[in-house]
Protein backbone atom coordinates (compact mmCIF):
# COMPACT_ATOMS: atom_id res chain seq x y z
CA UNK A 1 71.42 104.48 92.62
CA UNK A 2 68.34 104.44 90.70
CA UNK A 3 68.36 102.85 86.25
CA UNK A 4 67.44 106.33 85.69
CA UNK A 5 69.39 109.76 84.85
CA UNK A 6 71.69 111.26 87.65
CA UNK A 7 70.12 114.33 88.79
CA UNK A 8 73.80 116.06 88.84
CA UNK A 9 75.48 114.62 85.42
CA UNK A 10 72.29 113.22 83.96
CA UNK A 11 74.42 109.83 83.02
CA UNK A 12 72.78 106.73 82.68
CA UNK A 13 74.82 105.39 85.15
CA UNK A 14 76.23 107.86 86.76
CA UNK A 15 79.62 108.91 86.00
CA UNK A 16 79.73 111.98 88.58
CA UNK A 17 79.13 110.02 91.95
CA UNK A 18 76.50 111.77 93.18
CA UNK A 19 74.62 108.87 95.41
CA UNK A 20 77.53 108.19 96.94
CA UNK A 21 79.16 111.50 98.08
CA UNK A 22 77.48 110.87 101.73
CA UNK A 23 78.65 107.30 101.93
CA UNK A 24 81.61 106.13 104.34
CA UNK A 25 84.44 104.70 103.38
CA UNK A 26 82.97 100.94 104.70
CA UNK A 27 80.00 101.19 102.60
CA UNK A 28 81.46 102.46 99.36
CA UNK A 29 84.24 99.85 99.69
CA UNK A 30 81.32 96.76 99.62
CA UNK A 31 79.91 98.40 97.12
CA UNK A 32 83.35 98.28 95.05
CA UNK A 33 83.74 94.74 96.66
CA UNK A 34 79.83 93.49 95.33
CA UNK A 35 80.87 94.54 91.47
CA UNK A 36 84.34 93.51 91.49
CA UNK A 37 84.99 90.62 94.01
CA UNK A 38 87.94 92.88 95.95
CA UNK A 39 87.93 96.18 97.75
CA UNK A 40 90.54 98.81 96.67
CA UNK A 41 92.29 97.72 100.11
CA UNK A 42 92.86 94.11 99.10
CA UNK A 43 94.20 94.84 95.73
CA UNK A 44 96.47 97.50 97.64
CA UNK A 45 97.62 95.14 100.00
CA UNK A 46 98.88 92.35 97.73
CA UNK A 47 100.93 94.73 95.57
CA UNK A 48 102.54 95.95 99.20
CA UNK A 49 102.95 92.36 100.42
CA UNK A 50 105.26 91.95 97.11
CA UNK A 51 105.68 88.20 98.67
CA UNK A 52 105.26 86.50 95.34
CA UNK A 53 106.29 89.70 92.73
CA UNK A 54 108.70 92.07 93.71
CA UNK A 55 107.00 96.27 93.81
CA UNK A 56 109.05 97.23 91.12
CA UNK A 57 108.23 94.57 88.92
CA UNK A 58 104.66 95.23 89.72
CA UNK A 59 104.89 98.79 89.09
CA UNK A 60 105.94 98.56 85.59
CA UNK A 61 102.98 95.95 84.42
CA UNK A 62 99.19 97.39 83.28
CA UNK A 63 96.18 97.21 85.55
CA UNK A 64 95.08 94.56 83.58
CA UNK A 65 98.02 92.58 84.33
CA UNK A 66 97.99 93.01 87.47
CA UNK A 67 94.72 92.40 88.21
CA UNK A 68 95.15 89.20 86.37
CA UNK A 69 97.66 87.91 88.60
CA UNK A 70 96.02 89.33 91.60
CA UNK A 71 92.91 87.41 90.73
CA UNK A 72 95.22 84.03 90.01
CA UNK A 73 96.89 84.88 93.76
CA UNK A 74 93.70 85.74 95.12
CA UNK A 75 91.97 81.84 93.74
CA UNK A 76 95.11 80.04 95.20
C-alpha cells in the first residue's frame, strides 16, 4: 500500500484493508510476520502447545501479556 489515502476508507493508513483483499493467506501472513516478527500461526501455536503455561491460564491473561511471554519463549 501506497503513504497516501485509501481509495475505499480514505485512511492514512488504511484501516479498511483494501490492498490486501486479493492477497493469499501466505502473503498476508509475511506481511503480518515483516511488522511484527510472528505470523498469527506462530502465536496460535504456542498458546496450543501450552508446554510451558497451561490454556486456561493463558486464556485469562491480556494480549499484552501474552505476547510478552510469547516473545520471552520465542528469544529462548
Amino acid at each position: 500500500m501506497g503513504w497516501s489515502d485509501c481509495i475505499e476508507c480514505g485512511q492514512t493508513p488504511c484501516i479498511c484493508g483494501h490492498d490486501y483483499k486479493g492477497w493469499d493467506t501466505k502473503r498476508k501472513d509475511g506481511l503480518v510476520k515483516a511488522v511484527q516478527g510472528f505470523t498469527t500461526h506462530e502465536f496460535v501455536r504456542w498458546i496450543q502447545r501450552g508446554k510451558v503455561y497451561p490454556s486456561d491460564t493463558i486464556m485469562q491473561m491480556g494480549y499484552e501479556e501474552m505476547l510478552e511471554l510469547f516473545l520471552k519463549d520465542k528469544d529462548e
